[in-house]
Each structure stands twice: as structure tokens, then as C-alpha cells.
Protein backbone atom coordinates (compact mmCIF):
# COMPACT_ATOMS: atom_id res chain seq x y z
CA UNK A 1 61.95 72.71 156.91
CA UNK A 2 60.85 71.27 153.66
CA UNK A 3 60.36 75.31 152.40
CA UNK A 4 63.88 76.38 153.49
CA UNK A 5 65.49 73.57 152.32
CA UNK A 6 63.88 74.62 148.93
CA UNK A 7 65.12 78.21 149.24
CA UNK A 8 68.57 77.35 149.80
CA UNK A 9 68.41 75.14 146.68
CA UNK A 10 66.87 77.81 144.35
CA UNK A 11 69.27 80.37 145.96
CA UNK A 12 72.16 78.01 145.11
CA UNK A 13 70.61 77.51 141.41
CA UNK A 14 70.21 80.88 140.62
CA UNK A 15 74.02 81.41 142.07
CA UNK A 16 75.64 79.00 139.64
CA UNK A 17 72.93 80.63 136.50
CA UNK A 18 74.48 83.88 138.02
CA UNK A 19 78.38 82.38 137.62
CA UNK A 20 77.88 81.27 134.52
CA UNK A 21 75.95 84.32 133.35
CA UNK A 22 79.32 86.30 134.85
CA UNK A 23 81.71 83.76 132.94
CA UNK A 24 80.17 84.41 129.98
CA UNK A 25 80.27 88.13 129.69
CA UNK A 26 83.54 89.00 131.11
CA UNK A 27 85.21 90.95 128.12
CA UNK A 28 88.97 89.27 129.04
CA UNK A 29 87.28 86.10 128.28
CA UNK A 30 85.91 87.03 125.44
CA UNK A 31 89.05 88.56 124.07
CA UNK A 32 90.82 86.15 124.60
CA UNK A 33 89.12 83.68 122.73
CA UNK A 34 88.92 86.00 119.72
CA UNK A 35 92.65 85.85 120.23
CA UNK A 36 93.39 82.36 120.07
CA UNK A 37 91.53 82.46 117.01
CA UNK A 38 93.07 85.44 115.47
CA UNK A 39 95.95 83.83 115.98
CA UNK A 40 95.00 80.42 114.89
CA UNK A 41 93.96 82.16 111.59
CA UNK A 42 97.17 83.69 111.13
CA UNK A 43 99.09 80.74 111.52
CA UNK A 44 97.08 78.73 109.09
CA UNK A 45 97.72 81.57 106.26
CA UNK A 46 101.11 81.95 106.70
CA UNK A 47 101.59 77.95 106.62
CA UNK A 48 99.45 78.21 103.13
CA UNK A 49 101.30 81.63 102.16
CA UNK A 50 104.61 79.25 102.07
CA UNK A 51 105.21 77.24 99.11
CA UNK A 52 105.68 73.60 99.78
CA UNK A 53 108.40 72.83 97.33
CA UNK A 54 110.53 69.52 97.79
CA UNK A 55 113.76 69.80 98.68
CA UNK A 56 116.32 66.49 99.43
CA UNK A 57 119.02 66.47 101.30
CA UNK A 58 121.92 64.20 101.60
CA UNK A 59 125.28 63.75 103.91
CA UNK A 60 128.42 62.46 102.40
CA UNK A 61 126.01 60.98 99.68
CA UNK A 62 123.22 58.91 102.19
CA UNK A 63 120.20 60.67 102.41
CA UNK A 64 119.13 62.77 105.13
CA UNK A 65 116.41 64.21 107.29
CA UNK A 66 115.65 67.55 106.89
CA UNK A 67 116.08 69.11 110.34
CA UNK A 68 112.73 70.83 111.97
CA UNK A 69 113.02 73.99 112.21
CA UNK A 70 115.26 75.50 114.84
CA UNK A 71 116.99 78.92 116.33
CA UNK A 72 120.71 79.43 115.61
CA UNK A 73 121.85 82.14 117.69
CA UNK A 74 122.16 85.24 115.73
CA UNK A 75 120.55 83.85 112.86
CA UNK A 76 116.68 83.52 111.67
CA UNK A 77 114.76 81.12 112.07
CA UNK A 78 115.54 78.66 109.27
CA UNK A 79 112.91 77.67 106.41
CA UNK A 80 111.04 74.72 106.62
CA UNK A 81 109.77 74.89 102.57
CA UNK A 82 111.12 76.68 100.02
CA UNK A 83 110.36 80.92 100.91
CA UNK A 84 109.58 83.19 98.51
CA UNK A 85 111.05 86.57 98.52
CA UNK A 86 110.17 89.49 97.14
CA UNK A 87 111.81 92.75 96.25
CA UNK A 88 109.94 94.98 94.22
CA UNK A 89 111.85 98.01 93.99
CA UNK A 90 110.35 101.11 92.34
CA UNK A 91 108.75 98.71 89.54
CA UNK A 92 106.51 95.73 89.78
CA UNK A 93 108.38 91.88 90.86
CA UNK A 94 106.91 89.45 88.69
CA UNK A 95 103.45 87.67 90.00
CA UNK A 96 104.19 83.57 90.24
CA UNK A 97 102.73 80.80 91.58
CA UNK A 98 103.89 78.04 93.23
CA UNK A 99 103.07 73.90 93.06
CA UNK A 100 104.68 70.62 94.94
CA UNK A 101 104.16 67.76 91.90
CA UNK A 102 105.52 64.85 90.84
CA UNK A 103 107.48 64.52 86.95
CA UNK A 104 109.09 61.47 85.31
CA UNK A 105 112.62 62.02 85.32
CA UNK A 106 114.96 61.41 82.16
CA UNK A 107 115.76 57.92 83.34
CA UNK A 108 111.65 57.42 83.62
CA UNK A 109 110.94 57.77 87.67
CA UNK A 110 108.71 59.84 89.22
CA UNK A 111 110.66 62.33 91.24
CA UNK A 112 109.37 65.54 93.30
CA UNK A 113 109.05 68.72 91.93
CA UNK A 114 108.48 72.13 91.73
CA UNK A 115 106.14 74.07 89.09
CA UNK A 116 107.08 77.70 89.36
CA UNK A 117 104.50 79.51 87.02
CA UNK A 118 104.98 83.39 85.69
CA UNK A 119 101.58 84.27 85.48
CA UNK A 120 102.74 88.43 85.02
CA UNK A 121 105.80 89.68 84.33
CA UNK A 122 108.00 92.31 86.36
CA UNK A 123 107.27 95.96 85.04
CA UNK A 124 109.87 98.89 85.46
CA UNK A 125 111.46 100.21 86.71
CA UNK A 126 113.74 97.26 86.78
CA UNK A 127 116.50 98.73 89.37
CA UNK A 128 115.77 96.70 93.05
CA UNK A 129 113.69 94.05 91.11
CA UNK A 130 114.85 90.71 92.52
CA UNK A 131 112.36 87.41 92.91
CA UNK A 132 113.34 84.10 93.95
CA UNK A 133 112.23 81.21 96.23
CA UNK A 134 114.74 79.22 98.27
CA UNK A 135 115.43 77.33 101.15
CA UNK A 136 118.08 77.84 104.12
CA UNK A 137 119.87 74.98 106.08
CA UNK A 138 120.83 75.23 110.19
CA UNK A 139 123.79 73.28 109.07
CA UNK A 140 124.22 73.46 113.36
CA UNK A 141 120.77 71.55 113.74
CA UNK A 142 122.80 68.46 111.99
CA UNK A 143 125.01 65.65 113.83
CA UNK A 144 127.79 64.79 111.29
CA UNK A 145 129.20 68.35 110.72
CA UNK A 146 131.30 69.95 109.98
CA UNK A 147 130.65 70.63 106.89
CA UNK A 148 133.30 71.82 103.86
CA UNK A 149 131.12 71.57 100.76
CA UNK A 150 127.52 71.96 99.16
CA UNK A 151 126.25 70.99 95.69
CA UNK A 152 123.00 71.28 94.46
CA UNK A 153 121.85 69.62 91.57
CA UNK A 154 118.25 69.81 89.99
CA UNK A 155 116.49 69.40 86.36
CA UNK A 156 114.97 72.39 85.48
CA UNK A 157 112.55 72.72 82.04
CA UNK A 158 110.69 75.58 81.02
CA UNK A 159 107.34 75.35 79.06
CA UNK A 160 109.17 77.13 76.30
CA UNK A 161 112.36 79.07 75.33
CA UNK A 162 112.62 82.12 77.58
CA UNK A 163 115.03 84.88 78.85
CA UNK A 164 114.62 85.93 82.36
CA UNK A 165 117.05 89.14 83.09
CA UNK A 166 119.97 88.22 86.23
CA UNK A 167 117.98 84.44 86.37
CA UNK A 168 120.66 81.71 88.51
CA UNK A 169 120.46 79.05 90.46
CA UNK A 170 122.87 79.61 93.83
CA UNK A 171 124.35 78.75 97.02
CA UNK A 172 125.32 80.97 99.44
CA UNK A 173 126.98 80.46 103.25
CA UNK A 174 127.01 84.15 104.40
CA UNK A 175 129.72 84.77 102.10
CA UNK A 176 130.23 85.02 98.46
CA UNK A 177 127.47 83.38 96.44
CA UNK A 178 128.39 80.77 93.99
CA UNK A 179 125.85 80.26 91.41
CA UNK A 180 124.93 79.23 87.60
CA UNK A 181 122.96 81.32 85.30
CA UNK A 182 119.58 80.62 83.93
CA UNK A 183 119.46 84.07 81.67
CA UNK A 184 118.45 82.14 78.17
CA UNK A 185 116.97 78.85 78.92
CA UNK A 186 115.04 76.63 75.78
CA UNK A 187 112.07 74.48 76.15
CA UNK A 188 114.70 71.51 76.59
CA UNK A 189 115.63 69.66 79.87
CA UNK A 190 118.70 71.36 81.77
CA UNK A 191 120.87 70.03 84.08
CA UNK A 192 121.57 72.31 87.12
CA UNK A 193 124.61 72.09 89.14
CA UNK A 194 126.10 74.07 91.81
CA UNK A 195 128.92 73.25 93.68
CA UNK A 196 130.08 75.34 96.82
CA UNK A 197 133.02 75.81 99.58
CA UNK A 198 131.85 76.24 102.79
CA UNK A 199 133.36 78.94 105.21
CA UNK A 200 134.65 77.45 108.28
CA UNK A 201 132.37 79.62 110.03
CA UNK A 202 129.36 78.63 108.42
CA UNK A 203 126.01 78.10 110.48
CA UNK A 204 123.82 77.94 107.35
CA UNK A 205 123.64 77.05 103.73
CA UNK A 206 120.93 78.41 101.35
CA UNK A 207 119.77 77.26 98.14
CA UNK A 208 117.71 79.89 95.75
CA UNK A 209 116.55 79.91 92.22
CA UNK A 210 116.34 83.49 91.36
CA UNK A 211 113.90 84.27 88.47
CA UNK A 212 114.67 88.06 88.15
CA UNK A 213 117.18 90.52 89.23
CA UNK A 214 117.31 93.75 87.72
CA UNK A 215 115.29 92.84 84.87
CA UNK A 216 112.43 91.85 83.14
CA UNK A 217 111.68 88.02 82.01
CA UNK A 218 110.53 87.60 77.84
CA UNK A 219 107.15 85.72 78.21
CA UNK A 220 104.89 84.29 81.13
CA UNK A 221 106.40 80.77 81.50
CA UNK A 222 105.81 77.60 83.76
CA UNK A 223 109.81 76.63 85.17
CA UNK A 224 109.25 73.08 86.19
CA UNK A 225 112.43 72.27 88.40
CA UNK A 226 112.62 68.15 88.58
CA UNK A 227 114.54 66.08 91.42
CA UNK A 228 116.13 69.25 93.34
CA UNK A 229 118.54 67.29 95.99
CA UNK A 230 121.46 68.95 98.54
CA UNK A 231 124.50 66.85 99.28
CA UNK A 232 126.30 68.57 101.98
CA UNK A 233 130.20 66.77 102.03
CA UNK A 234 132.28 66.61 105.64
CA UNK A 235 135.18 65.87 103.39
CA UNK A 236 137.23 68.76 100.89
């Protein structure tokens, strides 16, 4: 009795060594734990490939939330952070790099900000050259829309006097784009403002500072761009 008994123990040992042995090896299980990693990876790299530039946003004048991120039908996905987008053309779009800081303001507090550094300059051809990093708005993922009007206001100060070819700071709805130009800038502080209709029909509002379109920029310069802040108005 006492032998058997034994057996069927070691038999039932050597079954759960062989389960586990089976487990182990299967390639689907393998897979797909390379997979979730893979994948893991990829989403860690494209949350570090995406600037983390501040952005405030205000209703009516009381500040607001930024909404998580969300689907609007027909639309993309909006940005979370400020996106940078490339278009390089037949040339070369300028290589820049990207920091979330904190600056003193004019009035002396320390406000968020983003450091926008050319660290090479856009080669030609020129024609199709367009870089600039921006945010866009699911106006629909707020409560107190409608919405009838956008202005966006920031402090922006270069490291030194520049010209960066078809440079502006811009809103745009899905419509016409309503911008200010930042061609010639010195190495003094600059007041930014951009004011904007909505369309009726608006789902979205996107802010972008554009550092080249169609041309080349004079001299590798850090942009600092101080306090950047959205009101979005219900009223005309």
C-alpha cells in the first residue's frame, strides 16, 4: 500500500513538473509576453517622444481643466501636450529640442514655460519646410460650450535677435487660421496675442507656434515662450 501510494504521488509530481515544463515552452505564451512588452516599450517612447509643454486654459476668464484626452467623431484623437510636427519637404526641417521650465514673469512670478531650442537649422530646399509644435482642444469634451471665441496670449523671448522665415503664432478651428507673425523677433520680451472667431461648427481649437515655413531661420536660437494660457469665451 505504502509503495503505491508513493507511485501515485511521484506520478502526480512529475505531472505538475510536466505542466509547468509545457506552460513554459508553449511559443503563444511566449509571444505574447514579448508582446506586452513590445508594446509597453512603445508606449513609454512615444509618451517621452511628446514634448511636455504647459499649456493653461481658461472659460469665460476662470481657469479650467484641461480635458483628458478623448475621440470626437471624425476627428483625431486630441493632444494631451504640445505635438510636434514635422514637414520636411525636399530639404532638411530644422532639428529642436524641447523643455517644460519655470521663468519669472515681467511682474516677477514664476510661471510655466516652454524652452524651444534650434540646435540646427532647416537646409534647402526650403519649398514644404514647415515646423511647429502645438496643441489641439476637443472643445466637445467641455461642459460650458458653446464656444464663440479663442485668444491666446503668451510671452515669448528669444536668446538673441533672430529671423525665422513664415515664423507665427496661430489659432485655427478647421477654418481660416488667424495668427501673428514672429518673422524678426529681438532678444527683448514680446507679448503674443491671438484672438479668434470660432465657427459655429467647431469641434476643436488648436494653438501652434510655427518656427519655419518655407524658409530658413538666421542663427540656432533658444525661443523661451513664458505663461502660454487659452481663454475660450461662450460670449461674442
Amino acid at each position: 500500500m505504502k509503495s503505491a501510494r508513493l507511485l501515485v504521488i511521484l506520478a502526480l509530481f512529475l505531472g505538475l513538473l510536466a505542466l509547468a515544463y509545457w506552460m513554459v515552452h508553449q511559443p503563444r505564451l511566449r509571444l505574447l509576453t514579448a508582446r506586452q512588452i513590445e508594446l509597453a516599450e512603445e508606449a513609454k517612447q512615444a509618451v517621452q517622444a511628446r514634448p511636455a509643454c504647459p499649456l493653461q486654459l481658461a472659460v469665460d476668464g476662470t481657469p479650467a481643466p484641461l480635458p483628458a484626452d478623448a475621440q470626437t467623431q471624425g476627428l483625431a484623437p486630441p493632444l494631451a501636450r504640445w505635438e510636434i510636427v514635422r514637414s520636411d519637404g525636399e530639404g532638411k526641417a530644422p532639428r529642436v529640442s524641447v523643455q517644460d521650465v519655470q521663468v519669472a514673469s515681467a511682474d516677477g512670478r514664476q510661471v510655466p514655460a516652454c524652452i524651444l531650442t534650434v540646435d540646427a537649422l532647416p537646409e534647402p530646399p526650403f519649398d514644404g519646410i514647415d515646423w511647429r509644435i502645438g496643441y489641439r482642444l476637443d472643445l466637445s469634451a467641455l461642459p460650458q460650450g458653446p464656444f464663440r471665441q479663442a485668444r491666446f496670449r503668451a510671452d515669448v523671448q528669444p536668446d538673441r535677435a533672430v529671423t525665422m522665415g513664415g515664423a507665427s503664432a496661430y489659432l485655427y478651428d478647421g477654418t481660416q487660421p488667424v495668427g501673428q507673425s514672429l518673422v524678426e523677433l529681438t532678444a527683448d520680451r514680446r507679448a503674443v496675442e491671438v484672438t479668434a472667431a470660432l465657427s459655429g461648427s467647431a469641434q476643436f481649437v488648436e494653438v501652434w507656434f510655427r518656427l519655419a515655413f518655407q524658409g530658413t531661420i538666421s542663427a540656432p536660437v533658444s525661443l523661451t515662450i513664458a505663461d502660454p494660457r487659452l481663454d475660450l469665451r461662450t460670449g461674442g
